[in-house]
N, C-alpha and C. Protein backbone atom coordinates (compact mmCIF):
# COMPACT_ATOMS: atom_id res chain seq x y z
N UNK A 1 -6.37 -20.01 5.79
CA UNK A 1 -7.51 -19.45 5.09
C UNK A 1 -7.06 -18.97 3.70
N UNK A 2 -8.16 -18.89 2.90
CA UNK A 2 -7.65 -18.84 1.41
C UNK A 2 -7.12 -17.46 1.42
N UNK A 3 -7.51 -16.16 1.94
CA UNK A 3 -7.42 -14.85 1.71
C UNK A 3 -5.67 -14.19 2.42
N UNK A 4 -5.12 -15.87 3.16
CA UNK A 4 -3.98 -15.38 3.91
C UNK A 4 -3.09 -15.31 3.18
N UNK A 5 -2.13 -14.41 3.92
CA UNK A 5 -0.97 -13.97 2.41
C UNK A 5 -0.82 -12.18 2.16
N UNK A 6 0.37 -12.28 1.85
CA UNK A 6 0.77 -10.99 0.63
C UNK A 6 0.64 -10.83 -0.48
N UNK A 7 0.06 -9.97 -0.85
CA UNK A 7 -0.45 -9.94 -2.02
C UNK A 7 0.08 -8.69 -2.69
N UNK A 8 0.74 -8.90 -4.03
CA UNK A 8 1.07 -7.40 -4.64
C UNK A 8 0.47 -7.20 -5.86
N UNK A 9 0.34 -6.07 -6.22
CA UNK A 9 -0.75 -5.71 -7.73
C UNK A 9 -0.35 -5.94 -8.30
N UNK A 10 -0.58 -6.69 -9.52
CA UNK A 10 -0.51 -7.05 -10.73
C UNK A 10 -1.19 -6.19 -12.08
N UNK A 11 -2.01 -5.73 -11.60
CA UNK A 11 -2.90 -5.15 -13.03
C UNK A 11 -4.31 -4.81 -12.62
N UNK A 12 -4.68 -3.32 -13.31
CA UNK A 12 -6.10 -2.52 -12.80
C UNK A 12 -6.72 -2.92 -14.06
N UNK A 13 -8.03 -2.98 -14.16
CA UNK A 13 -9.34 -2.69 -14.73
C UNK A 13 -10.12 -1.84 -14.85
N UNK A 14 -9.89 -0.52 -15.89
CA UNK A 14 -10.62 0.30 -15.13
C UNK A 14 -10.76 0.90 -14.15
N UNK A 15 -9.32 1.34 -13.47
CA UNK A 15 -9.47 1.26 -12.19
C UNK A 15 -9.27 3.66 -12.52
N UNK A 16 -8.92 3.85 -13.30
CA UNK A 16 -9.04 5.40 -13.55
C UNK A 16 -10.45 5.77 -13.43
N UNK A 17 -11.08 4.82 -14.22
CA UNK A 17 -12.42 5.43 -14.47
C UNK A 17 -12.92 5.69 -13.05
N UNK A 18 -12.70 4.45 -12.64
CA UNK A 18 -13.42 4.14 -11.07
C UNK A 18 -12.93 5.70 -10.09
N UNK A 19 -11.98 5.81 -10.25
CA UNK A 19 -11.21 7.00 -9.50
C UNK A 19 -11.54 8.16 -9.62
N UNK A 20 -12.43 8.21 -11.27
CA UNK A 20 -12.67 9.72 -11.69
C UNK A 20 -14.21 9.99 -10.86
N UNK A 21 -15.09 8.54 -11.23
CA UNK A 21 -16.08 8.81 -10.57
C UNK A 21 -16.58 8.79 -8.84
N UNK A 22 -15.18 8.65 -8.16
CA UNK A 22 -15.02 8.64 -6.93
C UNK A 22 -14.65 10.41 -6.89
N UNK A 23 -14.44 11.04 -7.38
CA UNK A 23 -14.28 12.24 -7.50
C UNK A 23 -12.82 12.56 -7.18
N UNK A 24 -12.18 11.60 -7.36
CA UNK A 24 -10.52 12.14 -7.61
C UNK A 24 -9.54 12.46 -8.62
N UNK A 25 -8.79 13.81 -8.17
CA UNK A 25 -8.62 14.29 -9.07
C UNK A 25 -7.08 13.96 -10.12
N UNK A 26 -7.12 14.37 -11.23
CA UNK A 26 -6.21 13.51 -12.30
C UNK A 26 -4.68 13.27 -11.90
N UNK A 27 -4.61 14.37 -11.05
CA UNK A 27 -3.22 13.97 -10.83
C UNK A 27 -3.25 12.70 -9.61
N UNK A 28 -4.12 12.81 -8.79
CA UNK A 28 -4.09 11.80 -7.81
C UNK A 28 -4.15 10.28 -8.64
N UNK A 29 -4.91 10.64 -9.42
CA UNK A 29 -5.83 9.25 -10.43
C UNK A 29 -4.69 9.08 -10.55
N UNK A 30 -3.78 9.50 -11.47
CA UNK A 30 -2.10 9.25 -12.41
C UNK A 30 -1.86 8.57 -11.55
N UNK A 31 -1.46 8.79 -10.22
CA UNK A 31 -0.36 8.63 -9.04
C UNK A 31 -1.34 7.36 -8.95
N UNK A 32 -2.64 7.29 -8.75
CA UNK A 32 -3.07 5.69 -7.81
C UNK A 32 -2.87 4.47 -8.46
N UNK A 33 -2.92 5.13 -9.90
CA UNK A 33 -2.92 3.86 -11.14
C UNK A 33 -1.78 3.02 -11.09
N UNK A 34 -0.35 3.28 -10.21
CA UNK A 34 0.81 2.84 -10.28
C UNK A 34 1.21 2.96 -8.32
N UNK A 35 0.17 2.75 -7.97
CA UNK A 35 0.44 2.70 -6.13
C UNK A 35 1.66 2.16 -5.74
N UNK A 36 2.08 0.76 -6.42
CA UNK A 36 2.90 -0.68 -6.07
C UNK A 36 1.99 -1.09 -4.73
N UNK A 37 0.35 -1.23 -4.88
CA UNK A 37 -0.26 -1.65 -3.81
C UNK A 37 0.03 -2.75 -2.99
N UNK A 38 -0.03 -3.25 -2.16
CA UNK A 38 0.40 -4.57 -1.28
C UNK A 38 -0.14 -4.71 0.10
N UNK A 39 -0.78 -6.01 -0.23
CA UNK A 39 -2.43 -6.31 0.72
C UNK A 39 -1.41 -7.48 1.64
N UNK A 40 -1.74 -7.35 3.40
CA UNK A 40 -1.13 -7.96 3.68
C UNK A 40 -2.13 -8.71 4.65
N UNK A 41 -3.13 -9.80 4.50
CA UNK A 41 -4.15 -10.19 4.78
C UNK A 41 -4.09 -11.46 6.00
N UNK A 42 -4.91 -11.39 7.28
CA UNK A 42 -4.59 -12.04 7.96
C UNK A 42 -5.61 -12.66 8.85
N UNK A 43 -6.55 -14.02 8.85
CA UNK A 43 -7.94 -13.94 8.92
C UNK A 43 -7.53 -15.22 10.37
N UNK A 44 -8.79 -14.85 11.34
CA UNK A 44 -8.49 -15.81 12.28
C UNK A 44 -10.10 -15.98 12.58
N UNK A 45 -11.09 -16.98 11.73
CA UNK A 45 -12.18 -16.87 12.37
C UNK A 45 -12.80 -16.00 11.56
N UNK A 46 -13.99 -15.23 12.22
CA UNK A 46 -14.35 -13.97 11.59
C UNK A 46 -13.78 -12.72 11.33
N UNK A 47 -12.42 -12.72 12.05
CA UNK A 47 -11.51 -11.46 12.79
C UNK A 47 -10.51 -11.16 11.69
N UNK A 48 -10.02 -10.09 10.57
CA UNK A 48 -8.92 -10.02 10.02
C UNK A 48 -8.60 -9.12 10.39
N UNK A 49 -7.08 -9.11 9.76
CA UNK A 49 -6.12 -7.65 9.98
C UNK A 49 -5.91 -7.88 8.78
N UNK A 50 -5.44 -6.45 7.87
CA UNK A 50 -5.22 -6.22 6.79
C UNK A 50 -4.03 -5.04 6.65
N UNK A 51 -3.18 -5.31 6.26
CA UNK A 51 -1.89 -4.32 6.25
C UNK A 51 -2.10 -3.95 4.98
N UNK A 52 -2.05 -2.83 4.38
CA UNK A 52 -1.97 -1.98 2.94
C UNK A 52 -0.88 -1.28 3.09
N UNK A 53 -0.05 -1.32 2.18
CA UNK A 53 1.33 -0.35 1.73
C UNK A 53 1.03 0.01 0.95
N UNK A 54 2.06 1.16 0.32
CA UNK A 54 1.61 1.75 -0.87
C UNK A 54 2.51 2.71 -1.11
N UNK A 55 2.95 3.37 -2.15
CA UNK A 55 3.78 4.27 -2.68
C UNK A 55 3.01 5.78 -1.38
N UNK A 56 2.21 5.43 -1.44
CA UNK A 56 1.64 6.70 -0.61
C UNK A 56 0.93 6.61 1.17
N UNK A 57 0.53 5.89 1.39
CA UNK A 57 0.48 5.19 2.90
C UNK A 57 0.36 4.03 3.04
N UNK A 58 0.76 4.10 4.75
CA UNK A 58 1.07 2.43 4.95
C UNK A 58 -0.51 2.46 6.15
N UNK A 59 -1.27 1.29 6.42
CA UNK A 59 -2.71 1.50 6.78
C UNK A 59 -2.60 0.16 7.31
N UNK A 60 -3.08 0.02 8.86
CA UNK A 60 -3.40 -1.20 9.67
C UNK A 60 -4.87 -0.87 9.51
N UNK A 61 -5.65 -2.17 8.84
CA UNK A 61 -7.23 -2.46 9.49
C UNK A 61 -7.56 -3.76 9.97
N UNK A 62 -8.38 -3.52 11.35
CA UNK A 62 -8.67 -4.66 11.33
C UNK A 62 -10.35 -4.81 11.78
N UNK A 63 -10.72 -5.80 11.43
CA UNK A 63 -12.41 -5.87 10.94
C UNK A 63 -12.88 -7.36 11.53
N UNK A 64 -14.12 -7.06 11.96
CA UNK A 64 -15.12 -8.48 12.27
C UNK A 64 -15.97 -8.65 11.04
N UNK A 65 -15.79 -9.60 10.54
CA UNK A 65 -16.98 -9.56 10.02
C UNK A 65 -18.70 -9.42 10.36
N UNK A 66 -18.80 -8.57 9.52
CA UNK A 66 -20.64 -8.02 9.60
C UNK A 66 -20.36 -7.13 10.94
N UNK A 67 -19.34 -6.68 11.34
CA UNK A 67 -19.56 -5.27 12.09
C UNK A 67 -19.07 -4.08 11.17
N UNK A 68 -19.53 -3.39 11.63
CA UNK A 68 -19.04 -1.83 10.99
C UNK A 68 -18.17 -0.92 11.88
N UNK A 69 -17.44 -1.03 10.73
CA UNK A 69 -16.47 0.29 11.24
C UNK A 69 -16.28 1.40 10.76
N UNK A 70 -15.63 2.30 10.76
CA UNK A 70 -14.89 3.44 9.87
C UNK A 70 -13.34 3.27 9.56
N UNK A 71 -13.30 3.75 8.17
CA UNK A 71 -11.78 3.61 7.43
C UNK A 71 -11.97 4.81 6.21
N UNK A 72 -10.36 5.07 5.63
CA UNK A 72 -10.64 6.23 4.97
C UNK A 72 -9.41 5.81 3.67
N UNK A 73 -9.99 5.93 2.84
CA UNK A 73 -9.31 5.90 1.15
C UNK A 73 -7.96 6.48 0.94
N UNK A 74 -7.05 6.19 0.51
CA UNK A 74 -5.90 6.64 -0.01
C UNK A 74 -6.15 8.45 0.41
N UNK A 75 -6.70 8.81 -0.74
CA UNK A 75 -7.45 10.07 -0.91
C UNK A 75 -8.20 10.55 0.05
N UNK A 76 -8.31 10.14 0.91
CA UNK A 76 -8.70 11.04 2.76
C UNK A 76 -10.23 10.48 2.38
N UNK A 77 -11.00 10.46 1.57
CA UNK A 77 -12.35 9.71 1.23
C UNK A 77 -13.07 8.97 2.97
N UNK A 78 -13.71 9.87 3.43
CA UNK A 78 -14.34 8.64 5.13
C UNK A 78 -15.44 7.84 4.53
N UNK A 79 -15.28 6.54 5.06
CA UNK A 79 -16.65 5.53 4.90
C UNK A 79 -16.72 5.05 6.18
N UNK A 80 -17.94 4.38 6.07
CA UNK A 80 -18.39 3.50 7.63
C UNK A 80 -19.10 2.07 6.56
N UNK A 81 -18.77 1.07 7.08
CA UNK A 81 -19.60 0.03 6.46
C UNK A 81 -18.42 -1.77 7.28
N UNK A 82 -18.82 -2.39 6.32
CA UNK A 82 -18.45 -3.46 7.04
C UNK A 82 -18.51 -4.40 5.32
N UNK A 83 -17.94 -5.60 6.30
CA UNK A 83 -17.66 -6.61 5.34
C UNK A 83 -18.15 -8.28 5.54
N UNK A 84 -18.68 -8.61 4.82
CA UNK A 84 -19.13 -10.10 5.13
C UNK A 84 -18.68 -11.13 3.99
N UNK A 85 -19.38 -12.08 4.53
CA UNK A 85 -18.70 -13.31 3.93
C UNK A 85 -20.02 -14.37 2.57
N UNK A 86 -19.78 -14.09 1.74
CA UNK A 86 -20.20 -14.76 0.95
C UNK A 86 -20.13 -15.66 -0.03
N UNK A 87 -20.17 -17.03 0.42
CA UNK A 87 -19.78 -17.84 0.00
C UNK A 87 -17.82 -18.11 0.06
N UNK A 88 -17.16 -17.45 -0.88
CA UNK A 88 -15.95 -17.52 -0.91
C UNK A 88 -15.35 -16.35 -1.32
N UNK A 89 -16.35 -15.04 -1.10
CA UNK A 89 -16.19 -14.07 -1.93
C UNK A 89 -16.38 -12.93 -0.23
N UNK A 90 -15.32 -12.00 -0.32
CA UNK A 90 -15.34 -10.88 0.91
C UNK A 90 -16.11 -10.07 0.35
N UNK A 91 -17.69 -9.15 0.98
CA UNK A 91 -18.43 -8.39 0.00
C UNK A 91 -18.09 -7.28 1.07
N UNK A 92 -17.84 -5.65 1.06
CA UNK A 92 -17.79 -5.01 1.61
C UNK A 92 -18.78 -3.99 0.83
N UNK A 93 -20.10 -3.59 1.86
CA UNK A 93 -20.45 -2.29 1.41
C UNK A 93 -20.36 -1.10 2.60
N UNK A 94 -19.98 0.19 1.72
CA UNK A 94 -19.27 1.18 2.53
C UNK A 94 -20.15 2.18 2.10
N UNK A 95 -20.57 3.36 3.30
CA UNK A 95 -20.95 4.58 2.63
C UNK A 95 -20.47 5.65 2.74
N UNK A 96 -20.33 6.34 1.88
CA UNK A 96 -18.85 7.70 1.64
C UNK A 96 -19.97 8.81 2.82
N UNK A 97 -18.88 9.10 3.83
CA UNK A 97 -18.98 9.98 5.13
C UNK A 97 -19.53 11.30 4.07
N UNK A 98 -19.16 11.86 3.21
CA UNK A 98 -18.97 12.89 2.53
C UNK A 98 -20.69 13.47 1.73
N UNK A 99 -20.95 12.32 1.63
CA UNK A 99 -21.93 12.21 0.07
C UNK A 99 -22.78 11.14 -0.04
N UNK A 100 -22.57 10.29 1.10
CA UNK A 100 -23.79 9.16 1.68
C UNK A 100 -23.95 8.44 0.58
N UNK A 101 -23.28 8.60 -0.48
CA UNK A 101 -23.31 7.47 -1.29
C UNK A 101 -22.45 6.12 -1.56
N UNK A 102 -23.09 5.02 -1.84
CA UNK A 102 -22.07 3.51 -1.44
C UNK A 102 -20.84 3.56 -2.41
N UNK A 103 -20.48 2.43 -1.93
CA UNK A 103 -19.01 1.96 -2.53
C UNK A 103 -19.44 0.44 -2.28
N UNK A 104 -19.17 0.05 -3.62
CA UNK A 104 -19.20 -1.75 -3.00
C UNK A 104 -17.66 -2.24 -3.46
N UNK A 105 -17.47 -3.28 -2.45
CA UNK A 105 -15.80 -3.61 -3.17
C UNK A 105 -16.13 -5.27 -2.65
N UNK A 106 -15.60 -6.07 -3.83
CA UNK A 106 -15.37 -7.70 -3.09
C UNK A 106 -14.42 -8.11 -3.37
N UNK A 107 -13.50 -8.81 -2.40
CA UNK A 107 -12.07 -9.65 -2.88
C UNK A 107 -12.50 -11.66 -2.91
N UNK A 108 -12.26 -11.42 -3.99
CA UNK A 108 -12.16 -12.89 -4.44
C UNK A 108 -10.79 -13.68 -4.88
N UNK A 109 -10.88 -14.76 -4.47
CA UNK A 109 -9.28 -15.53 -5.23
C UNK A 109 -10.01 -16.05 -6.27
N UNK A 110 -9.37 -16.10 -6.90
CA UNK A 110 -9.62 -16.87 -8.53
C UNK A 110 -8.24 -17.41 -9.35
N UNK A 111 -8.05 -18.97 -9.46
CA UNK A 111 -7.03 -19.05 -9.44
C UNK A 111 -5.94 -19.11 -8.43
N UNK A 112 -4.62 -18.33 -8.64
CA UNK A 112 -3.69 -17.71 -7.95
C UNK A 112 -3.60 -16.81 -7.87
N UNK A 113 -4.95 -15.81 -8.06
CA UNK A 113 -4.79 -14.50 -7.73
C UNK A 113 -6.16 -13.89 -6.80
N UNK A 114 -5.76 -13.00 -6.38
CA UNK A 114 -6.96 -12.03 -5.22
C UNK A 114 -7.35 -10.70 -6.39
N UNK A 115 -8.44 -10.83 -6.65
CA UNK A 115 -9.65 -10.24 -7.16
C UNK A 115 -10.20 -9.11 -6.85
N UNK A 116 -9.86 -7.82 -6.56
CA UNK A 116 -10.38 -7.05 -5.95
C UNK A 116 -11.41 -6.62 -6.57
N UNK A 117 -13.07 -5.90 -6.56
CA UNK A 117 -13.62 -5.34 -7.24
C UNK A 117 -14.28 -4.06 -6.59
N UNK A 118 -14.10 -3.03 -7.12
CA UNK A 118 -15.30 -1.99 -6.62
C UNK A 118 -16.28 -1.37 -7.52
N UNK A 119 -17.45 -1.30 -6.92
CA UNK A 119 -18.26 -0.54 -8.31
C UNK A 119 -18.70 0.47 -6.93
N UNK A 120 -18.93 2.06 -7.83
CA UNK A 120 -19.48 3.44 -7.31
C UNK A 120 -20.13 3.73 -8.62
N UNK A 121 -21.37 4.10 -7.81
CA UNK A 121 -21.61 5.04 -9.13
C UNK A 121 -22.00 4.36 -10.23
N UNK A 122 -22.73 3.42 -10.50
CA UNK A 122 -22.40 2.07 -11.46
C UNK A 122 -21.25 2.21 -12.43
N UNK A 123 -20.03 2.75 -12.28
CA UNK A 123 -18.62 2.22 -12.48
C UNK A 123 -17.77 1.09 -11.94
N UNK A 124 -17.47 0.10 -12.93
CA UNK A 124 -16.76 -0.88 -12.20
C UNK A 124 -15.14 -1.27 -12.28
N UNK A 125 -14.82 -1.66 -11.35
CA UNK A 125 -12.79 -1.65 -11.70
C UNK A 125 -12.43 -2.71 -10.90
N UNK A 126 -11.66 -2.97 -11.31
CA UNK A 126 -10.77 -4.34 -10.96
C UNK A 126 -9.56 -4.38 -10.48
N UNK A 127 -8.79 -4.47 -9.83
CA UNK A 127 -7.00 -4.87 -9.25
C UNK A 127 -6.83 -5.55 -9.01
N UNK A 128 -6.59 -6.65 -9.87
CA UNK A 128 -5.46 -8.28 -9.55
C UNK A 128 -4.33 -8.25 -9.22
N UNK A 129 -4.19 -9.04 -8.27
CA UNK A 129 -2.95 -8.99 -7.36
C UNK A 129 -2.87 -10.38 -7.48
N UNK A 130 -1.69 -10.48 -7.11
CA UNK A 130 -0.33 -12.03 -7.03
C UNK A 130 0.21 -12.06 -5.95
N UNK A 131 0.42 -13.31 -5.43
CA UNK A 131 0.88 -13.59 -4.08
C UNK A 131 2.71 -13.04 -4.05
């Protein structure tokens, strides 16, 4: 599957802004902007597992598509939402446990790289990652 693979960050978009309006705070922001994130993606069917490392936790998820689950942000942040499949594009919408307000995030390949996007808040940010 196209999404299989390790993937390590390459470069954010905006990804502070995105952080400020997630309501995290500057020193966390500093610290997320330079995670050394690393997506470890593993799809069988509708069924993935997703390994995340990170300068700050290491995180097993694993997800059906179009069911919902609960998962929680770097930053302790709770959501419940789910993820589907569109077209060639992973769309996840999530709603913050906290403040009932969404989070949308989609991973796309483009190229040789995985695409991450989230918009909150109509703020939008980006993290390209490399295999």
């Amino acid at each position: 599957m196209a999404f299989d693979g390790t993937w390590k960050i390459d470069r954010n978009e905006n990804y502070e802004k995105f952080m400020e309006a997630m309501g995290i705070g500057l020193m966390k922001r500093k610290l997320g902007a330079h995670d050394n994130l690393k997506l470890t993606i593993q799809q069988n069917g509708d069924k993935f597992n997703v390994k995340e490392a990170s300068n700050f936790r290491n995180v097993e998820l694993e997800f059906t598509l179009g069911v919902n689950f609960e998962c929680s942000l770097a930053d302790g942040t709770e959501l419940s939402g789910a993820w589907t499949l569109e077209g060639n594009k992973l769309v996840g919408t999530f709603t913050r446990k906290d403040n009932g307000k969404v989070l949308k995030a989609t991973r796309e390949i483009v190229g040789d790289e995985l695409v991450q996007t989230y918009v909150y808040e109509g703020v939008e940010s980006k993290r390209i990652m490399k295999r």
